[in-house]
Protein backbone atom coordinates (compact mmCIF):
# COMPACT_ATOMS: atom_id res chain seq x y z
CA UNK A 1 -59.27 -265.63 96.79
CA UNK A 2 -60.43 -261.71 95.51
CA UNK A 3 -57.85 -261.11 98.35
CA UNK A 4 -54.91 -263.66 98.56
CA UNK A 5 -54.71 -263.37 94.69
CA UNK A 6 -53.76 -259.19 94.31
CA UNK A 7 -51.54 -259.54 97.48
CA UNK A 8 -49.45 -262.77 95.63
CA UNK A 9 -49.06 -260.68 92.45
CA UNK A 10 -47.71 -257.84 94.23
CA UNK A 11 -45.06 -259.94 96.07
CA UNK A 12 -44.18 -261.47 93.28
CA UNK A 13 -43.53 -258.33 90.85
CA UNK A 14 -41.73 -256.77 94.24
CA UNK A 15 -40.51 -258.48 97.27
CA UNK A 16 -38.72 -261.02 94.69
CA UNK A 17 -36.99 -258.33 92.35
CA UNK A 18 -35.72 -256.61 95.64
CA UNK A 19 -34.66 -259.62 97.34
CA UNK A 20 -32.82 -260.09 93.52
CA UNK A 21 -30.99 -256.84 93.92
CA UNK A 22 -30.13 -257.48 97.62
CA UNK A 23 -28.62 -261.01 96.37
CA UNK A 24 -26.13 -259.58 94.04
CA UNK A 25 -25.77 -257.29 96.21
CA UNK A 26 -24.36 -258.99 99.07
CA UNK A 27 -22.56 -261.67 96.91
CA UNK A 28 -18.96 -262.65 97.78
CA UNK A 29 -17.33 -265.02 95.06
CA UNK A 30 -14.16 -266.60 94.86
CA UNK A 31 -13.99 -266.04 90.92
CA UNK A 32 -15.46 -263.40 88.68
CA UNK A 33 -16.90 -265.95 86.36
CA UNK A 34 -18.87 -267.18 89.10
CA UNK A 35 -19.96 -263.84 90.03
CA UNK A 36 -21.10 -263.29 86.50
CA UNK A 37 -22.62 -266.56 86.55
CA UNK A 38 -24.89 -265.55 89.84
CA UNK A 39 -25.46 -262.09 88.23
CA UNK A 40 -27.30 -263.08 84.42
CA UNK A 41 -29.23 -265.69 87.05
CA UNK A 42 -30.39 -262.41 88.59
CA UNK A 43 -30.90 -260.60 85.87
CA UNK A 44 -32.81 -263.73 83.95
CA UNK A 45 -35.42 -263.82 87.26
CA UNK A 46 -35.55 -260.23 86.69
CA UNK A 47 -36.59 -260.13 83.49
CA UNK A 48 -39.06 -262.97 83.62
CA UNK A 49 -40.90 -260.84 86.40
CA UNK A 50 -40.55 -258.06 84.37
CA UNK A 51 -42.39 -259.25 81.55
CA UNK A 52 -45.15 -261.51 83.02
CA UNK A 53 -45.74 -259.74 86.10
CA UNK A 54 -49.10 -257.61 86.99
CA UNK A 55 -47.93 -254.50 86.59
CA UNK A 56 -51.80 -252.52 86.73
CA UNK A 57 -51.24 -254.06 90.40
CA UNK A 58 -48.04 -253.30 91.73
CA UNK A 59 -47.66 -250.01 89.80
CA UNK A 60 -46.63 -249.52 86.22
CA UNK A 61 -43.86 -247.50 86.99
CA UNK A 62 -42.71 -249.61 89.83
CA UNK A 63 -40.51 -251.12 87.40
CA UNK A 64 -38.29 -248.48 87.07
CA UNK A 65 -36.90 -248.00 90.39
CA UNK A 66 -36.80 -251.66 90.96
CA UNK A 67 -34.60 -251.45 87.76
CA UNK A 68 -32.06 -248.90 89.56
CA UNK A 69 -31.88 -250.81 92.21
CA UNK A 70 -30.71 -254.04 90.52
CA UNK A 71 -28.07 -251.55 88.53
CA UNK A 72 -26.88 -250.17 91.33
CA UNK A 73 -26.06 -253.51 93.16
CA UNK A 74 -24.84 -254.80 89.99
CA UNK A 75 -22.26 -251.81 89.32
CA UNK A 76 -21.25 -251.81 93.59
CA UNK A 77 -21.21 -255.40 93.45
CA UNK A 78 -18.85 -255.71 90.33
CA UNK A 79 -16.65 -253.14 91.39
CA UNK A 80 -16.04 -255.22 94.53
CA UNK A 81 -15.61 -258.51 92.10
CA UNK A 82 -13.39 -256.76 89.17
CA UNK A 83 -9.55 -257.51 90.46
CA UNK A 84 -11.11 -261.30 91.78
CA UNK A 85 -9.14 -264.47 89.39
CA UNK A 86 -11.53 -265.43 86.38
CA UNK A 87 -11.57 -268.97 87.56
CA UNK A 88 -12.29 -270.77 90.62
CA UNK A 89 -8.71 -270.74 92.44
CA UNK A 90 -9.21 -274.00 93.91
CA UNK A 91 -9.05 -275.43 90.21
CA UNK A 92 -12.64 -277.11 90.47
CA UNK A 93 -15.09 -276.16 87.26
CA UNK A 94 -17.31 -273.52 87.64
CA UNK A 95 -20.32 -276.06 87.14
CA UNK A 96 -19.00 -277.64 90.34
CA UNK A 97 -19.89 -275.10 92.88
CA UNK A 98 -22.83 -273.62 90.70
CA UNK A 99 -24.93 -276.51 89.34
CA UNK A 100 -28.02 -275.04 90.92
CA UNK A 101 -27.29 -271.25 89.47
CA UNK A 102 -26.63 -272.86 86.15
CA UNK A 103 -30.08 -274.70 86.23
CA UNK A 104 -32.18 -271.97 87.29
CA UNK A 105 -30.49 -269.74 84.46
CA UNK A 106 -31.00 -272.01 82.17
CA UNK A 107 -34.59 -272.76 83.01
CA UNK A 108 -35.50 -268.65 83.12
CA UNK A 109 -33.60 -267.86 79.83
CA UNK A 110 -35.65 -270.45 78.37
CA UNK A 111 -39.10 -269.32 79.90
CA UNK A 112 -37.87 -265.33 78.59
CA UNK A 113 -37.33 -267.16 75.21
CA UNK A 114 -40.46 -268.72 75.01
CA UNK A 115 -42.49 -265.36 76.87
CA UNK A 116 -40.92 -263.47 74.41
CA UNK A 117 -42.29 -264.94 71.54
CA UNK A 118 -45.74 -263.90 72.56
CA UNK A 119 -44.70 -260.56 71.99
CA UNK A 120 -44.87 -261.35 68.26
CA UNK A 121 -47.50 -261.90 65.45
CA UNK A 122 -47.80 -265.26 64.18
CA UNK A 123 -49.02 -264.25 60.71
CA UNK A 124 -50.37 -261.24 59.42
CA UNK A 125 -52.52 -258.99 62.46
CA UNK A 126 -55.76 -257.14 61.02
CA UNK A 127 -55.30 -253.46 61.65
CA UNK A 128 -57.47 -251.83 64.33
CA UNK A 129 -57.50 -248.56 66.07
CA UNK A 130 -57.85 -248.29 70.38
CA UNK A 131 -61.85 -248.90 71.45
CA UNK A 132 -61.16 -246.52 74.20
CA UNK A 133 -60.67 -242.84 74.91
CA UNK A 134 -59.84 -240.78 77.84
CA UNK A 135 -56.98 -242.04 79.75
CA UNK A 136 -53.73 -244.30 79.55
CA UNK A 137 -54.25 -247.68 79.67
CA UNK A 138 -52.61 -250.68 80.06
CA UNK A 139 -53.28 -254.24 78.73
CA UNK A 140 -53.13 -256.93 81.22
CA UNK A 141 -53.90 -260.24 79.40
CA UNK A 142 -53.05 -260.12 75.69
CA UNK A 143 -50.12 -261.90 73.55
CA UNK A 144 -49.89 -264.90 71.29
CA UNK A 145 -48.96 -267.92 74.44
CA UNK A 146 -50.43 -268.77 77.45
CA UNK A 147 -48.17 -267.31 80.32
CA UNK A 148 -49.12 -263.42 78.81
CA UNK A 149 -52.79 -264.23 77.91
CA UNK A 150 -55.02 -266.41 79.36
CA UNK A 151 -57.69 -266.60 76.38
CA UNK A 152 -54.65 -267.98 74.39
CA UNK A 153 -56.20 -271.81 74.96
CA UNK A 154 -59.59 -270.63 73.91
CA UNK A 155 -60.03 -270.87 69.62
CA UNK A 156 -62.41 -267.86 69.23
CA UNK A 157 -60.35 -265.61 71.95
CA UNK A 158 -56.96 -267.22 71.02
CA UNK A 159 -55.58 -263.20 70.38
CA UNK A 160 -57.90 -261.33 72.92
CA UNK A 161 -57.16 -258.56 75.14
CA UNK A 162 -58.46 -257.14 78.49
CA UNK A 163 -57.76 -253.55 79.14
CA UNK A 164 -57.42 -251.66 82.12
CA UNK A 165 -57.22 -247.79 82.48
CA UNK A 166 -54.47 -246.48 84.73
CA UNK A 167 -54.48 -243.95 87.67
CA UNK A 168 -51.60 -241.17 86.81
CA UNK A 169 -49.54 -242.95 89.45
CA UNK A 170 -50.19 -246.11 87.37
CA UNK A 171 -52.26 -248.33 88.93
CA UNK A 172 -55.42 -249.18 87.90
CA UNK A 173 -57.49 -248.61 90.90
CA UNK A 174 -58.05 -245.71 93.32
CA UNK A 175 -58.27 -247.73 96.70
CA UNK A 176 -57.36 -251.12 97.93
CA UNK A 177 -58.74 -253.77 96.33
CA UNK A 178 -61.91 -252.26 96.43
CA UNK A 179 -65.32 -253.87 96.08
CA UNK A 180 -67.27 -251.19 94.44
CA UNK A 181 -66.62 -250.58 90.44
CA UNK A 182 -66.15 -246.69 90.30
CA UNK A 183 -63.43 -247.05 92.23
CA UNK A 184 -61.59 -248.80 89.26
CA UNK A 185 -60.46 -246.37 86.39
CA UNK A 186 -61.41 -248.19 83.74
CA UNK A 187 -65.49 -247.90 85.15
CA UNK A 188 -67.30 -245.12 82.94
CA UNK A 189 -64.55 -244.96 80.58
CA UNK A 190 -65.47 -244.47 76.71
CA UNK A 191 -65.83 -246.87 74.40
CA UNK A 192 -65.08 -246.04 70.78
CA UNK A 193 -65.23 -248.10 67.67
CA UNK A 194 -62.30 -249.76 66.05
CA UNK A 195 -62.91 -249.68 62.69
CA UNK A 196 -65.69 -248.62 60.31
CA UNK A 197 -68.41 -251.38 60.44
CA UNK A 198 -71.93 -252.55 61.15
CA UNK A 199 -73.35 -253.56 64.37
CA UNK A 200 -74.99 -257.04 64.19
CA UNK A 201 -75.31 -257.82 67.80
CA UNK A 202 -75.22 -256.15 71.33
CA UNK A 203 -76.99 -256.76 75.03
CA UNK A 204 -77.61 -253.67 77.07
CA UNK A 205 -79.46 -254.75 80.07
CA UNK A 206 -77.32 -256.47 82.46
CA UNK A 207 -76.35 -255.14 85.97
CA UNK A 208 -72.98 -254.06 86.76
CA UNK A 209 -71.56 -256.38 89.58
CA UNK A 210 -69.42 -255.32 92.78
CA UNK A 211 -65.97 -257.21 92.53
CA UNK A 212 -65.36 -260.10 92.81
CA UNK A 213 -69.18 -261.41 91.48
CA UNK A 214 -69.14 -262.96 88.15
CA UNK A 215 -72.00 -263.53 85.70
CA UNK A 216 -70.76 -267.00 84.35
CA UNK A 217 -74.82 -267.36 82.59
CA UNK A 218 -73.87 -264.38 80.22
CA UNK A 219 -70.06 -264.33 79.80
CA UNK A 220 -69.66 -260.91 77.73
CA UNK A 221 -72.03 -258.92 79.73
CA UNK A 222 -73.17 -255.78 77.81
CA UNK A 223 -71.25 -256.30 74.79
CA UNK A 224 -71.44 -254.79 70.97
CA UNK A 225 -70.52 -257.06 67.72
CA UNK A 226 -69.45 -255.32 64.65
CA UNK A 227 -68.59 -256.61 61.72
CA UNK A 228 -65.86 -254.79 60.08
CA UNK A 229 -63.74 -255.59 57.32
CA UNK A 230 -64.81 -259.70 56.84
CA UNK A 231 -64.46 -259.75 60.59
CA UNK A 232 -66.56 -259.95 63.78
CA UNK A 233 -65.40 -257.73 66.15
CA UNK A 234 -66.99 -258.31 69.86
CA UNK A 235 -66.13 -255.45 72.95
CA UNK A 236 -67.43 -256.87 76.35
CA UNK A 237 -68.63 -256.02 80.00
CA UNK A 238 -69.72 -252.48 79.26
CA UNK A 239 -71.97 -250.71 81.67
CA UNK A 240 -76.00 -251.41 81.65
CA UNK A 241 -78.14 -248.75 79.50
CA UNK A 242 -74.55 -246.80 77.89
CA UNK A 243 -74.96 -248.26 74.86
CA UNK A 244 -76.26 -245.97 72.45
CA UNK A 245 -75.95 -248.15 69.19
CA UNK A 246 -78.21 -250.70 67.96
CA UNK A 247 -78.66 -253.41 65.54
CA UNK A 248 -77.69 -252.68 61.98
CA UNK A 249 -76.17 -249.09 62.53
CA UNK A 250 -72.94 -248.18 60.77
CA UNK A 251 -69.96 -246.93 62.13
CA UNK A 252 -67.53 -244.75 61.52
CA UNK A 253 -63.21 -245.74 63.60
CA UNK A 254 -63.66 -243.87 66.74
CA UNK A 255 -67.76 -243.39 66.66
CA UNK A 256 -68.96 -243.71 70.44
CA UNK A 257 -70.50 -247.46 71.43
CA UNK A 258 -71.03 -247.16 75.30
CA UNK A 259 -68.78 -247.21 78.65
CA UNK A 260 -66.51 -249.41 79.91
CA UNK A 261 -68.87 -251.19 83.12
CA UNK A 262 -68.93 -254.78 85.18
CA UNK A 263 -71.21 -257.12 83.40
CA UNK A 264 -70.41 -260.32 82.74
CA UNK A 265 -67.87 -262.77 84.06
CA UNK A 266 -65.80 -260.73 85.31
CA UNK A 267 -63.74 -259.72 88.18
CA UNK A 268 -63.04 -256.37 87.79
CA UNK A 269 -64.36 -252.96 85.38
CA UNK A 270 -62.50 -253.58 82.09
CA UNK A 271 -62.88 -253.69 78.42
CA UNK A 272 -62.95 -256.61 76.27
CA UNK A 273 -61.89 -257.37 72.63
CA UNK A 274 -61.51 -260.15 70.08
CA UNK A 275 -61.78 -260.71 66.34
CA UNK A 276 -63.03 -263.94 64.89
CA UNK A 277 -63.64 -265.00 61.64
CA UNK A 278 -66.91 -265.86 60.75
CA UNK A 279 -66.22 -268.66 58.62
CA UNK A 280 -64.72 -270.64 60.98
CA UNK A 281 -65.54 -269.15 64.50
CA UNK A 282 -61.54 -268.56 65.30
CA UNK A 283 -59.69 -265.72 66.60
CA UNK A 284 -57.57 -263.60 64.36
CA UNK A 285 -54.86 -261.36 65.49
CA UNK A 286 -55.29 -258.27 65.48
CA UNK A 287 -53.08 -254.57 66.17
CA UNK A 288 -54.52 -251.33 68.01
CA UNK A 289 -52.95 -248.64 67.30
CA UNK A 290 -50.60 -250.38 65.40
CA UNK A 291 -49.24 -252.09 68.27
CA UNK A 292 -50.01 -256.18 69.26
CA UNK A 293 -51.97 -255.48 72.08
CA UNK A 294 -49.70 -257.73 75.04
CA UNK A 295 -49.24 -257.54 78.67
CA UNK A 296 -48.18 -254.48 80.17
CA UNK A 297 -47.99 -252.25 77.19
CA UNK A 298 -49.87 -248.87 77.77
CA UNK A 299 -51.67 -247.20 75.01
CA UNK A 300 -52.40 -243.19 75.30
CA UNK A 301 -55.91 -241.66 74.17
C-alpha cells in the first residue's frame, strides 16, 4: 500500500490530464456546440485534478506544463472546429449524441463547486503566522470539506493542516518513495512558534520511524501545545530530543520549538497543526500567514 498508493496519485494528477489534452485534441465533431460541449467536459476533469490532486507527489510545478498542453490542443483543436455549423446538421439535439458528456460535466462542475468551497473560511479564522522556516512548503491536507482535508470529519482537527517542505524542483522528497526520513525535505526542518503564548504540554522522547511505520499508541508523536490567544495550539511529529522548550515557557511569534521529525502516526516527515478551543475541545480555523492553509498552496520562509 506505501507503494501502490504514491504511484495511483501520480497517474491520476498526470496520465489523466494528458490523456485530457490528447482527447480534445484529436476530437472531430459534426457541430461546434458539441465541440464546446466535449471541451468545458475537459476542462471541468481538468480542473477537478487540478485542485484535489497530490501535487508534493507528482511535482508542484507539473501543473504548468500540463496546463500548456491542454491550451495548446484547445487553441489547434478549435481552429480546426471554428467554420463547423453551430448545431448538429442532422437536426437531432445536442443532448442526443452527448448525454454521457453532459453528465460527466455536470457531475465535475458540481464536485469543483463543492471543492471550491473548501477554499473558504466558514466564519471568522484566528490569525497565525507559518510554524516553519527554511524552505517552501506546500500544504497537502488542509481546507474546510473532506475531499481537500482529511481531518475535516474529526471535531478537534476539523481545520488542521499537514505540511510538507518542497525540493526546488517541487517535490517533496529527494528519492523514490524512500523509506528512510532524511530523505524527505520536510525531516530536520525548523519549527517556529505561531503566535506569542505559553507552552502547557509537549512529549520529546519518541523515536522517529522509517516510512511507512506508524505509532497509532501516541498519535502526535513529539508534539508542543501552546496556548495562545484563548486557544490551544498543538504542532505534531517533531523529531526525538529537538525540542528545546518546556512546560510553562513563554513565547515570543517565530521563537524556535524543535524540528520537523517522524513520530507519531504518521507516514511520512511532516509538520502538524490545529487550534481547538478549550472550552469545548473543537477545532477553530485558523490563517498562516494570512492565508487558509488548503491543499496545494505553498508558503515561502
Amino acid at each position: 500500500m506505501f507503494l501502490l498508493l504514491p504511484l495511483i496519485l501520480l497517474l491520476f494528477c498526470i496520465l489523466v490530464p494528458l490523456y485530457i489534452a490528447w482527447r480534445i485534441w484529436r476530437l472531430d465533431e459534426q457541430s461546434f456546440n458539441g465541440w464546446l460541449l466535449k471541451v468545458a467536459d475537459g476542462i471541468a476533469l481538468t480542473l477537478f485534478i487540478f485542485l484535489i490532486g497530490r501535487w508534493d507527489i507528482a511535482g508542484a510545478y507539473t501543473r504548468y506544463p500540463l496546463l500548456a498542453l491542454l491550451v495548446a490542443a484547445i487553441i489547434t483543436s478549435g481552429l480546426r472546429h471554428s467554420r463547423r455549423p453551430w448545431f448538429p446538421p442532422d437536426g437531432h439535439p445536442l443532448w442526443h449524441s452527448h448525454f454521457l458528456t453532459l453528465f460527466s460535466l455536470g457531475l465535475f462542475a458540481t464536485g469543483n463547486i463543492y471543492v471550491a468551497s473548501g477554499f473558504l473560511a466558514e466564519g471568522r479564522p484566528q490569525t497565525l503566522a507559518m510554524p516553519l522556516e527554511g524552505a517552501r512548503f506546500m500544504v497537502v491536507q488542509g481546507g474546510n470539506n473532506r475531499l481537500l482535508n482529511y481531518h475535516h470529519d474529526h471535531p478537534a482537527q476539523r481545520y488542521a493542516a499537514d505540511i510538507v517542505a518542497l525540493t526546488p524542483a517541487g517535490f517533496r522528497m529527494t528519492s523514490v518513495i524512500p523509506t528512510d526520513p532524511r530523505h524527505y525535505v520536510a525531516y530536520g526542518a525548523t519549527v517556529i512558534s505561531p503566535c506569542k503564548g505559553r507552552v502547557v504540554e509537549l512529549r520529546n522522547d519518541l523515536p522517529d520511524l522509517n516510512p511507512p511505520r506508524t505509532d497509532r499508541q501516541n498519535p502526535a508523536g513529539n508534539h508542543v501545545v501552546l496556548a495562545c490567544n484563548g486557544l490551544e495550539v498543538e504542532l505534531a511529529h517533531m523529531q526525538r530530543g529537538s525540542i528545546g522548550v518546556k512546560p510553562g515557557d513563554s513565547l515570543s511569534t517565530g521563537d524556535r520549538i524543535g524540528l520537523v521529525g517522524n513520530s507519531g502516526n504518521t507516514s511520512e516527515p511532516h509538520l502538524h497543526i490545529h487550534a481547538v478551543d478549550p472550552a469545548n475541545g473543537r477545532g477553530v480555523e485558523i490563517t498562516l500567514n494570512g492565508a487558509i492553509p488548503v491543499r496545494n498552496h505553498i508558503f515561502d520562509s
